[in-house]
N, C-alpha and C. Protein backbone atom coordinates (compact mmCIF):
# COMPACT_ATOMS: atom_id res chain seq x y z
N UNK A 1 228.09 -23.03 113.10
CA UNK A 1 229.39 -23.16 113.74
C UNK A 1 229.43 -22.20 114.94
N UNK A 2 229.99 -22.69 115.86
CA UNK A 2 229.92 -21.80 117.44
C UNK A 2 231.17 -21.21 117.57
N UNK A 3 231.79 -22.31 117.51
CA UNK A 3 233.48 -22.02 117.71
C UNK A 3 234.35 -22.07 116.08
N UNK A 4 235.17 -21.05 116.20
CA UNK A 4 236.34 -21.02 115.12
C UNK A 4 237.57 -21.92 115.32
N UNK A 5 237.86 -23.06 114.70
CA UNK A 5 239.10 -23.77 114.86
C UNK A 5 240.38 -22.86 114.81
N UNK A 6 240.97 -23.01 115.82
CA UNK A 6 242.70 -22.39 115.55
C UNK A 6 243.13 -22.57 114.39
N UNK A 7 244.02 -21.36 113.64
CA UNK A 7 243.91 -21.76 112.62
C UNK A 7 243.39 -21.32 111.16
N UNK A 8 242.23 -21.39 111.35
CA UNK A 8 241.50 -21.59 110.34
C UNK A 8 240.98 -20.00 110.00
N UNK A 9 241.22 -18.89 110.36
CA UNK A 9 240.64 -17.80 109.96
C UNK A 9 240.94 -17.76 108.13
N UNK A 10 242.30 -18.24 107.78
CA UNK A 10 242.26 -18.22 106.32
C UNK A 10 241.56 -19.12 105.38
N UNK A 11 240.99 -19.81 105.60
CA UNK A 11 239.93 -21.08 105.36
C UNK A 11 238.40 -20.28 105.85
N UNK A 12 238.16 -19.58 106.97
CA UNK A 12 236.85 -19.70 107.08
C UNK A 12 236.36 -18.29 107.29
N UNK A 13 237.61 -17.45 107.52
CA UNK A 13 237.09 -16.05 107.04
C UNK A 13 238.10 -15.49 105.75
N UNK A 14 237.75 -15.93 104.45
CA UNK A 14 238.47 -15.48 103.21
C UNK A 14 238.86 -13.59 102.71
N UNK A 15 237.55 -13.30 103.82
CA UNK A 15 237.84 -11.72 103.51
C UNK A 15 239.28 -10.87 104.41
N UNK A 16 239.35 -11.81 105.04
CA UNK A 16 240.97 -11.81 106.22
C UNK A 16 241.65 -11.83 104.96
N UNK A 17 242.32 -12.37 104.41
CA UNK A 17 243.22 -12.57 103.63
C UNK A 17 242.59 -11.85 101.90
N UNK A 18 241.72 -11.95 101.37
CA UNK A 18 241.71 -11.32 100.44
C UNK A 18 241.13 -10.28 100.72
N UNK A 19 240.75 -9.59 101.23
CA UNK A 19 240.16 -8.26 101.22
C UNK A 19 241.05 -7.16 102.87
N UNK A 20 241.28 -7.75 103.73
CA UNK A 20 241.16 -7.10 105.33
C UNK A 20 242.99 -6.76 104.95
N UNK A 21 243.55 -7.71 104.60
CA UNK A 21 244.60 -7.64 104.81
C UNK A 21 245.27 -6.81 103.73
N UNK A 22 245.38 -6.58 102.10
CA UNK A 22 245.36 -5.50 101.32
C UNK A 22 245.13 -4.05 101.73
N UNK A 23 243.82 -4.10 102.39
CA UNK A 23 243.40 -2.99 102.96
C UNK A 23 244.37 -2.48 104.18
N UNK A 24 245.00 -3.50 104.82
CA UNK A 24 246.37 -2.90 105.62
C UNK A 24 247.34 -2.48 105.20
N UNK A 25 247.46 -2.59 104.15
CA UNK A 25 248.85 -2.70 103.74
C UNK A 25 248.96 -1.63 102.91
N UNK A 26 247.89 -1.40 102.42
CA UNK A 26 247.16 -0.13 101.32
C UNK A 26 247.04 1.32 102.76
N UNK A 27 246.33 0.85 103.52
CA UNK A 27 246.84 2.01 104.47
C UNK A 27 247.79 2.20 105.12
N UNK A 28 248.76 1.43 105.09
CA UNK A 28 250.31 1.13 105.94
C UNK A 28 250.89 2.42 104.86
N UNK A 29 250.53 2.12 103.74
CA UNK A 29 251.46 2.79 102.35
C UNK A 29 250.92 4.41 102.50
N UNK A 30 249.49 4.90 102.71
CA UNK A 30 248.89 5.83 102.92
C UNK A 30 249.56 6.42 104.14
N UNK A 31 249.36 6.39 104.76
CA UNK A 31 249.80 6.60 106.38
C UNK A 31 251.54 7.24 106.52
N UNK A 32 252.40 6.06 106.20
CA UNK A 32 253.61 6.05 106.19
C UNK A 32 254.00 7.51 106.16
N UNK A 33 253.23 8.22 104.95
CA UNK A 33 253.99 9.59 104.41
C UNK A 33 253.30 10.68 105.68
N UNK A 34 252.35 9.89 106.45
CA UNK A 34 252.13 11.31 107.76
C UNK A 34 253.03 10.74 108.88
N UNK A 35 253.05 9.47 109.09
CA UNK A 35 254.41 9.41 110.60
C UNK A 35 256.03 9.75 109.71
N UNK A 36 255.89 10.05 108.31
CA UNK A 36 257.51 9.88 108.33
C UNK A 36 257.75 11.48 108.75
N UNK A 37 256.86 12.57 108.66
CA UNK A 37 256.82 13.43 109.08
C UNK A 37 256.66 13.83 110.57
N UNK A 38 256.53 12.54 111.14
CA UNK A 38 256.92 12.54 112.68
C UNK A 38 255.54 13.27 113.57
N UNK A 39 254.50 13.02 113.12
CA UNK A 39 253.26 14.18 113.42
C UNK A 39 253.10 13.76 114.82
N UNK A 40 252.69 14.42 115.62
CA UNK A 40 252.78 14.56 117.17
C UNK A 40 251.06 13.33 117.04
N UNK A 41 250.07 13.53 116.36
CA UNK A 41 248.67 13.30 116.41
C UNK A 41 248.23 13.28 115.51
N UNK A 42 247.45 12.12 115.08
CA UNK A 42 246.67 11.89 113.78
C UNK A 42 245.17 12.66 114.05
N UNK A 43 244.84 13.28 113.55
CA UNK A 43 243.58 13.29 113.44
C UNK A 43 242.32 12.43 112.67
N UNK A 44 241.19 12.05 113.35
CA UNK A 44 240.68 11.47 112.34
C UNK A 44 240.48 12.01 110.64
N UNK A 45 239.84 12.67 110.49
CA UNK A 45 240.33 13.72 109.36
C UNK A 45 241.27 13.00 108.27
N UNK A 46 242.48 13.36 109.02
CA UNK A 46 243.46 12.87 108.21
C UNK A 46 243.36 11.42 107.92
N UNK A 47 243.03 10.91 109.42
CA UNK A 47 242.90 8.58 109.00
C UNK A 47 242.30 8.94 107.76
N UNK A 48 240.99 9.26 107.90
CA UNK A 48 239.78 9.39 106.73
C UNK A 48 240.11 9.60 105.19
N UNK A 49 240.69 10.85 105.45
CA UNK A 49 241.57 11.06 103.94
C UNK A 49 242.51 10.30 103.86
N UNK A 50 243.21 9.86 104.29
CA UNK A 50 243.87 8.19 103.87
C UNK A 50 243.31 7.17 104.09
N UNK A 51 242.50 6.49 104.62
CA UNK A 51 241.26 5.66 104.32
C UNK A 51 240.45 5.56 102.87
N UNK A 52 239.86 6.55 102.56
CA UNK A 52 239.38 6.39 101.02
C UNK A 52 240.07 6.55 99.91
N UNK A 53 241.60 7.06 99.71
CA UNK A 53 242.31 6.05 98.40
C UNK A 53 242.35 4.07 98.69
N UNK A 54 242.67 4.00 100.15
CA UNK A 54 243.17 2.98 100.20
C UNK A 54 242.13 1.87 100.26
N UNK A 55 241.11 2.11 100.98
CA UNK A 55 239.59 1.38 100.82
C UNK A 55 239.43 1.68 98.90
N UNK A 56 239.56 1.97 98.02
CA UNK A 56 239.65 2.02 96.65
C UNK A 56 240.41 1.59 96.20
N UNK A 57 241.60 1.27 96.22
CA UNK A 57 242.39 0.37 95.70
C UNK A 57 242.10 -1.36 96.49
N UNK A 58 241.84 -1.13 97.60
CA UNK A 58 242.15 -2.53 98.05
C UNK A 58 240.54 -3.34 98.33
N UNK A 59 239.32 -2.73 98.58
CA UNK A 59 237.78 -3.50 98.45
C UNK A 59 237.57 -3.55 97.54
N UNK A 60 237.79 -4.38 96.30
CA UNK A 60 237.33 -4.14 95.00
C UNK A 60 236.35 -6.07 94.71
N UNK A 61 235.90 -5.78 93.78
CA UNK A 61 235.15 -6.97 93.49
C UNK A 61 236.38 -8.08 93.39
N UNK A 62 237.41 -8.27 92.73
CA UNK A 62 238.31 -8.53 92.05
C UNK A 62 239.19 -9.37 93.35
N UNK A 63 239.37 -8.91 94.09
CA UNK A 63 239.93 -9.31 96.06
C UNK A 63 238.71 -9.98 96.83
N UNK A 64 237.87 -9.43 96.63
CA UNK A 64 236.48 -10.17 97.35
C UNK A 64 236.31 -11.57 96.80
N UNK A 65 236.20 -11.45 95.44
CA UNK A 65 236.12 -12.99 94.64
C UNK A 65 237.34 -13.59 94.66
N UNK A 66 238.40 -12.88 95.01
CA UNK A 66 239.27 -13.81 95.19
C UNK A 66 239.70 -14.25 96.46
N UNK A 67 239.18 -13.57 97.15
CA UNK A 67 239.02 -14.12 98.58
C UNK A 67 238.37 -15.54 99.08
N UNK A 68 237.59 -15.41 98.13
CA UNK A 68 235.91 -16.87 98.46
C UNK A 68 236.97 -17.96 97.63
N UNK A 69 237.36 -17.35 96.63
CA UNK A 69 237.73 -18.43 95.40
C UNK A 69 239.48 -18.86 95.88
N UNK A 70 239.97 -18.30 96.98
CA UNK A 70 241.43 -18.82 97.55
C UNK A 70 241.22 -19.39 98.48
N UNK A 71 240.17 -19.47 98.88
CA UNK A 71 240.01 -20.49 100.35
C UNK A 71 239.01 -21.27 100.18
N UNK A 72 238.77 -21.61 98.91
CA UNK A 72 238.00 -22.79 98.26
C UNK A 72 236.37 -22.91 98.74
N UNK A 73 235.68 -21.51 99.16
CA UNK A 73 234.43 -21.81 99.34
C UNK A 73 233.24 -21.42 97.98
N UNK A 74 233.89 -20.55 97.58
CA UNK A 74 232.95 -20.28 96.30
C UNK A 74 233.69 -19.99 95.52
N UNK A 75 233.44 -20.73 94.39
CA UNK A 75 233.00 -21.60 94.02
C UNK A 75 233.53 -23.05 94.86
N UNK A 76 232.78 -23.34 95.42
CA UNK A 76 233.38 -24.88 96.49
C UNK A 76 234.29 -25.37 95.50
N UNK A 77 235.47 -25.98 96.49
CA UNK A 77 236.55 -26.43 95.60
C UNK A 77 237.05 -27.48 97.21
N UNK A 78 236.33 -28.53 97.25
CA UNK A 78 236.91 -29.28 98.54
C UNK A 78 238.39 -29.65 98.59
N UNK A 79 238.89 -29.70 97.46
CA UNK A 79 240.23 -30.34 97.11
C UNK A 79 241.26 -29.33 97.87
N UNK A 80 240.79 -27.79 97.56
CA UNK A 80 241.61 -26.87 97.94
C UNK A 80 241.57 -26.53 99.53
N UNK A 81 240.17 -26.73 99.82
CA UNK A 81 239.81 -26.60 101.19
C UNK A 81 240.80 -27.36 102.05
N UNK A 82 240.73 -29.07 101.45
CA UNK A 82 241.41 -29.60 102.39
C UNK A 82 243.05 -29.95 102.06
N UNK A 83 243.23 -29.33 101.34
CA UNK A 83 245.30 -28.85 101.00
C UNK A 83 245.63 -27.84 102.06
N UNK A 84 244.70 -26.84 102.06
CA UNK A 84 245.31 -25.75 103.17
C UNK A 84 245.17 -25.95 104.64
N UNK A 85 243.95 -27.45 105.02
CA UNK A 85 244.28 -28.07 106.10
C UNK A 85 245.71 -28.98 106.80
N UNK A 86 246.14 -28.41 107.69
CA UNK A 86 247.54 -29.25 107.58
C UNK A 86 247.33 -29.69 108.69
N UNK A 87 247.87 -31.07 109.34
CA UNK A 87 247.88 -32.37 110.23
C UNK A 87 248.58 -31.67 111.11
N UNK A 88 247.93 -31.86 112.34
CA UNK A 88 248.72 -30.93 113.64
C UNK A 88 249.88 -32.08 113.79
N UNK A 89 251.18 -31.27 114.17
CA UNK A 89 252.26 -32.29 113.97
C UNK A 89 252.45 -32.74 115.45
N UNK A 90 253.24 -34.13 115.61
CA UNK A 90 253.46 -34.40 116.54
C UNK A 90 254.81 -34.47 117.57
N UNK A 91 255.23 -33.48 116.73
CA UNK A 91 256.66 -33.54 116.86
C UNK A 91 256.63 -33.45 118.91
N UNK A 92 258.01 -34.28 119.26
CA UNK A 92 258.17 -33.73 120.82
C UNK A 92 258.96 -32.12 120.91
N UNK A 93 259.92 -31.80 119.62
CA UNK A 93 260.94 -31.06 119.79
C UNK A 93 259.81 -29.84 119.86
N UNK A 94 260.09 -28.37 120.88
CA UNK A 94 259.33 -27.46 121.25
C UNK A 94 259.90 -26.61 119.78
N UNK A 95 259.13 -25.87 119.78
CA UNK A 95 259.00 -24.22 119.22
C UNK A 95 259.84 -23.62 118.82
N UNK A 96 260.92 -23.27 118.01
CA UNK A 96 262.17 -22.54 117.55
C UNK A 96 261.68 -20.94 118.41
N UNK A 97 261.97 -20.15 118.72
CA UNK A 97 261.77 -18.55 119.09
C UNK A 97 261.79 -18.30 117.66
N UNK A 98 261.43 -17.16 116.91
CA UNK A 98 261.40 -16.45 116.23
C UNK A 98 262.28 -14.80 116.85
N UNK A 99 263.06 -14.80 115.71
CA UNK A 99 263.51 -13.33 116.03
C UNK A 99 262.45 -12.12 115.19
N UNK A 100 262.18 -11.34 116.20
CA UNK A 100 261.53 -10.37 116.17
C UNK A 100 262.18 -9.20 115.05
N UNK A 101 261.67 -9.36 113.96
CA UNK A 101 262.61 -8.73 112.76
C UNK A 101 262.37 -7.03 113.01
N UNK A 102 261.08 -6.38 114.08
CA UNK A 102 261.15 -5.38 114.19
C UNK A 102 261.87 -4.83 115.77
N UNK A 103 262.81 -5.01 115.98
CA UNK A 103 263.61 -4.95 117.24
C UNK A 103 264.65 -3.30 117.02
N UNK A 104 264.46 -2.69 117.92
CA UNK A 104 264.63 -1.19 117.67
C UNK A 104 266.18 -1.10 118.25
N UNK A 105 266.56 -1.18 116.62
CA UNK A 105 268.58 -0.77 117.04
C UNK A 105 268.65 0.61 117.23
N UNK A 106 268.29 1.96 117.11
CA UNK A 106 268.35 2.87 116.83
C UNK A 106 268.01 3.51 118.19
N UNK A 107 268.83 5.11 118.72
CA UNK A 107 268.18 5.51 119.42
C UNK A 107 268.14 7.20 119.35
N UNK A 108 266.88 7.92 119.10
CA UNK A 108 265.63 7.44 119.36
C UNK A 108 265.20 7.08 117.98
N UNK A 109 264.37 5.97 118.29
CA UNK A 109 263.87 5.11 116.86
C UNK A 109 262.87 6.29 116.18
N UNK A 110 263.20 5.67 114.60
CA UNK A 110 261.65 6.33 114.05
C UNK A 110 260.85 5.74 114.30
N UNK A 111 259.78 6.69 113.96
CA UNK A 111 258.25 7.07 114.40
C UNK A 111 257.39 5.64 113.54
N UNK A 112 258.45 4.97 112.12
CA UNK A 112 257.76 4.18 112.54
C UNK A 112 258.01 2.74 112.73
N UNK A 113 259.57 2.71 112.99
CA UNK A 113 259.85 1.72 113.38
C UNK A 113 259.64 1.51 114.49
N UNK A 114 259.16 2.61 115.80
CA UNK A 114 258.59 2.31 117.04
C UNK A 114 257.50 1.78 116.74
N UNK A 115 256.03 2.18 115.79
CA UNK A 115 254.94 1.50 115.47
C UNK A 115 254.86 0.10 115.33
N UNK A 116 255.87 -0.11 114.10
CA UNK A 116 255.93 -1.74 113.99
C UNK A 116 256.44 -2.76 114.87
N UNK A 117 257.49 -1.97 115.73
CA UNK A 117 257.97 -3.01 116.79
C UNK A 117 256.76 -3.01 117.57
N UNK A 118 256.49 -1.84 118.33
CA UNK A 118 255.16 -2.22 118.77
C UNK A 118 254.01 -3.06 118.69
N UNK A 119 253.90 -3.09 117.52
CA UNK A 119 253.01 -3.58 116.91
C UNK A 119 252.91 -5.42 116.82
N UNK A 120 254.54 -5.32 116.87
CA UNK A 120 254.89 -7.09 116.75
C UNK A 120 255.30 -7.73 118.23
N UNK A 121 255.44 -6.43 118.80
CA UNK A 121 255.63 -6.84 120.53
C UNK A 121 253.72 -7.42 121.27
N UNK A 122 252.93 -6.01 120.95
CA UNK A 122 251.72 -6.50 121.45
C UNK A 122 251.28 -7.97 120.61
N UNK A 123 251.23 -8.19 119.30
CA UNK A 123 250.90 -9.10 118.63
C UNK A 123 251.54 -10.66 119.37
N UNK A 124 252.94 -10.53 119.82
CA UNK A 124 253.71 -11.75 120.22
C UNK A 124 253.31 -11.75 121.54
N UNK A 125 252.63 -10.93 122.62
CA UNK A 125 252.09 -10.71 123.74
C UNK A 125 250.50 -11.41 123.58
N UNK A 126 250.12 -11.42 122.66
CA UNK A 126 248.61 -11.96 122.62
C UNK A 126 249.08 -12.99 122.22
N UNK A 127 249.90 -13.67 121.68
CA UNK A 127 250.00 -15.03 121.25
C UNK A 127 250.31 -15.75 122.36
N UNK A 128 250.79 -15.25 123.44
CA UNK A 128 251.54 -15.82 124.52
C UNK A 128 251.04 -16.40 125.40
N UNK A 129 251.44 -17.32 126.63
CA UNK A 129 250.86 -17.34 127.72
C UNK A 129 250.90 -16.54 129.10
N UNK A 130 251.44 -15.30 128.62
CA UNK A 130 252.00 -14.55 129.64
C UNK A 130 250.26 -13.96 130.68
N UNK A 131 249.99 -14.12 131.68
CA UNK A 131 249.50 -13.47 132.45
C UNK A 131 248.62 -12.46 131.92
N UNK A 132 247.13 -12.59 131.51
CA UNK A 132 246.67 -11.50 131.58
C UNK A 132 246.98 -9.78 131.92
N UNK A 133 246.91 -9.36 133.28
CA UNK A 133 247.70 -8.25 133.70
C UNK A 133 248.86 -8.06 132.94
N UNK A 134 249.80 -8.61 132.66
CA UNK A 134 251.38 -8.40 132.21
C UNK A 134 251.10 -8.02 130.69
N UNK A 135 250.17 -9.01 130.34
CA UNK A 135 250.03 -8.21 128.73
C UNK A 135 249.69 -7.04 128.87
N UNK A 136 248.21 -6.24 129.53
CA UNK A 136 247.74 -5.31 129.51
C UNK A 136 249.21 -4.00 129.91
N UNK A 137 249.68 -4.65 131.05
CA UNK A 137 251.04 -3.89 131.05
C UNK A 137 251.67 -3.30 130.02
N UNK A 138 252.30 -4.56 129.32
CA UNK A 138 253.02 -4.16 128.26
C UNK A 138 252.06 -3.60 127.02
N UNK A 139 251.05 -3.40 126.85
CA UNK A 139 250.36 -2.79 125.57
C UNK A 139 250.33 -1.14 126.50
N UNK A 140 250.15 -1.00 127.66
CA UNK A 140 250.04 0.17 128.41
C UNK A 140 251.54 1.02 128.33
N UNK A 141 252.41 0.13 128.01
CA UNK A 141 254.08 0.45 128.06
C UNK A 141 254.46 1.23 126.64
N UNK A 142 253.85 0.12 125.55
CA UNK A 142 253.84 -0.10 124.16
C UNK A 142 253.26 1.70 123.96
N UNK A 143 252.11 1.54 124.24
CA UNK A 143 251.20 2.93 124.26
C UNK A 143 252.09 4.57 124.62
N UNK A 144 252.43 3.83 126.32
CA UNK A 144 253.12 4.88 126.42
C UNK A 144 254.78 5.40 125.74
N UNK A 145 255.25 4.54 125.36
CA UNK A 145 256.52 4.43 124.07
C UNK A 145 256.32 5.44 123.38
N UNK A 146 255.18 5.35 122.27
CA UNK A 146 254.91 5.83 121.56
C UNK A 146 254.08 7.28 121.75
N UNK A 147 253.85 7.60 122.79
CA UNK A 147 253.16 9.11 122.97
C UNK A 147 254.36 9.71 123.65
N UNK A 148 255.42 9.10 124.40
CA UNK A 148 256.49 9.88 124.61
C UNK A 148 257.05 10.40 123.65
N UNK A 149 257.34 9.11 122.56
CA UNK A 149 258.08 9.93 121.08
C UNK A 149 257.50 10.78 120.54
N UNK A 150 256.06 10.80 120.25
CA UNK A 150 255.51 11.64 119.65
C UNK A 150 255.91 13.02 120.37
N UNK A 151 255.65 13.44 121.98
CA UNK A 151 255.87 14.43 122.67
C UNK A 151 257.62 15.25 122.27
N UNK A 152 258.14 13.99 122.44
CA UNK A 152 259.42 14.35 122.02
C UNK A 152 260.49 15.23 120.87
N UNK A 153 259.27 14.50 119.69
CA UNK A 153 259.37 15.21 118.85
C UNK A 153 259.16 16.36 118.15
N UNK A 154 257.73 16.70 119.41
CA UNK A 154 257.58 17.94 119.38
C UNK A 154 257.93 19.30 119.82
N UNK A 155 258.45 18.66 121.18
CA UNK A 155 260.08 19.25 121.87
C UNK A 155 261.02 19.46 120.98
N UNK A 156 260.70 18.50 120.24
CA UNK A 156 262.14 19.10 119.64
C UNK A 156 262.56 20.04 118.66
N UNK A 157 261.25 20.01 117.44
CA UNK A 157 260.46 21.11 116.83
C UNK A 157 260.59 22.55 117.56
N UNK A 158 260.11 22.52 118.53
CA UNK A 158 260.28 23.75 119.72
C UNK A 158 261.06 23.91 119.77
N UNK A 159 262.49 23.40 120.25
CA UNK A 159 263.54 23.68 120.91
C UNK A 159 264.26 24.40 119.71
N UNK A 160 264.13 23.79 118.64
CA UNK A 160 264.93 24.03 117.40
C UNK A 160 264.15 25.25 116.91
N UNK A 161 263.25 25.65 116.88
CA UNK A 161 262.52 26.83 116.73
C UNK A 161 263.04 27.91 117.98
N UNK A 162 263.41 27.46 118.99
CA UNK A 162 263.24 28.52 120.13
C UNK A 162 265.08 28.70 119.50
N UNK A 163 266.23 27.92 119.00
CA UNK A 163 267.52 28.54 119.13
C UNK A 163 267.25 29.47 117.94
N UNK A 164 266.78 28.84 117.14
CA UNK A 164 266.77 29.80 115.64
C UNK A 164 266.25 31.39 115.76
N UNK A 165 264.92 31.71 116.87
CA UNK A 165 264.82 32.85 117.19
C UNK A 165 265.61 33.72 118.18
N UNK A 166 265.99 32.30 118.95
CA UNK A 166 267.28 33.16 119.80
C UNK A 166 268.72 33.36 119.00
N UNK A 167 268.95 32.51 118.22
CA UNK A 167 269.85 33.14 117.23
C UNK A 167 269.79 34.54 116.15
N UNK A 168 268.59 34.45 116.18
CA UNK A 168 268.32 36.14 115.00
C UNK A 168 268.24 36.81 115.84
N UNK A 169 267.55 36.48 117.04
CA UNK A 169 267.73 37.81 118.01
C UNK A 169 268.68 38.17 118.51
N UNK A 170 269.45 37.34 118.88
CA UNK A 170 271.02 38.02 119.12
C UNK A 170 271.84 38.94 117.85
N UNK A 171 271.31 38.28 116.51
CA UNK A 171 272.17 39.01 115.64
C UNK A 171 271.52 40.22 115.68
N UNK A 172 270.31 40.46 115.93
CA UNK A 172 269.44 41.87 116.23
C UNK A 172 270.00 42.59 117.05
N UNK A 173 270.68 42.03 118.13
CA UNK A 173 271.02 42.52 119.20
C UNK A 173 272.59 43.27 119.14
N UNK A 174 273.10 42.71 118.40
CA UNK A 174 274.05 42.89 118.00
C UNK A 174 274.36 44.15 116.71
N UNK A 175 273.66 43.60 115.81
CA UNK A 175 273.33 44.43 115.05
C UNK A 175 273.04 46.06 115.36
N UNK A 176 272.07 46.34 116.48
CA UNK A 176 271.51 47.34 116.92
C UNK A 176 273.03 47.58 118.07
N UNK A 177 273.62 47.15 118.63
CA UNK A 177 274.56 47.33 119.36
C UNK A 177 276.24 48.49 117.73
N UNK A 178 275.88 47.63 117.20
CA UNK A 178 277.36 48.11 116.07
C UNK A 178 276.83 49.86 115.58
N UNK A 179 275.14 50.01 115.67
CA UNK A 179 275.19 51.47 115.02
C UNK A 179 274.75 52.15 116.08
């Protein structure tokens, strides 16, 4: 096979769906507890140490075989193969829009509801026909979104650190002023 039919990655790559995709979701769950802490920078390090619980719960024999065995190649199961093929429709009526369920009401958003919108903005940008350049734009936009917040938040860490010492120091100041 040369070319991959549209489509068909869940049919003809089974480890997409039983194995690749667990493994996201297993590190989505890992992860979560270092952006809810708002961390300016992941280190690899850290990916790593959340990488190997989650590569352990989610590559297991058990997802692999059920990977081959849900998309009907092993044990061959043609019946199933061709159920999950569906008849390109011919409808004239165009495309409903989809609302973008990660759309950022909040301001400034969390750390990781900026991720996921992001995440579903570049994703709906590659699906698109928008202009080469304009995507790269917006993933360059997307990018920069998200290293502002991060910066931001570290400002803000600071700032809130810098009143708290300027607050004891005044009571120092004060203090040393009364005797």
């Amino acid at each position: 096979m040369f070319l991959l039919p549209p489509h068909s990655s869940h049919i003809l790559q089974p480890l997409d769906v039983g194995v690749f995709g667990p493994l996201k979701t297993a590190m989505a769950a890992q992860l979560n507890k270092l952006f809810a802490a708002e961390i300016a920078r992941l280190y690899k390090i850290e990916w790593v140490d959340k990488y190997i619980p989650a590569r352990e719960k989610a590559i297991t024999a058990t997802n692999i075989q059920g990977g081959w065995r849900g998309a009907g190649i092993f044990p061959f199961n043609p019946h199933r193969v061709l159920r999950t093929i569906s008849e390109p429709t011919t409808s004239s009526t165009p495309p409903q829009e989809t609302i973008n369920p990660f759309l950022i009401s909040s301001s400034p958003p969390d750390a990781t509801i900026l991720q996921m919108a992001n995440e579903a903005f570049n994703e709906a940008l590659r699906d698109s026909a928008v202009p080469s350049p304009i995507r790269k734009h917006g993933r360059r936009l997307s990018g920069i979104a998200e290293q502002l917040h991060a910066d931001n938040t570290v400002l803000r860490k600071e700032n809130g650190e810098l009143k708290v010492f300027s607050a004891s120091e005044q009571k120092g100041n004060l203090e040393n002023e009364l005797y």
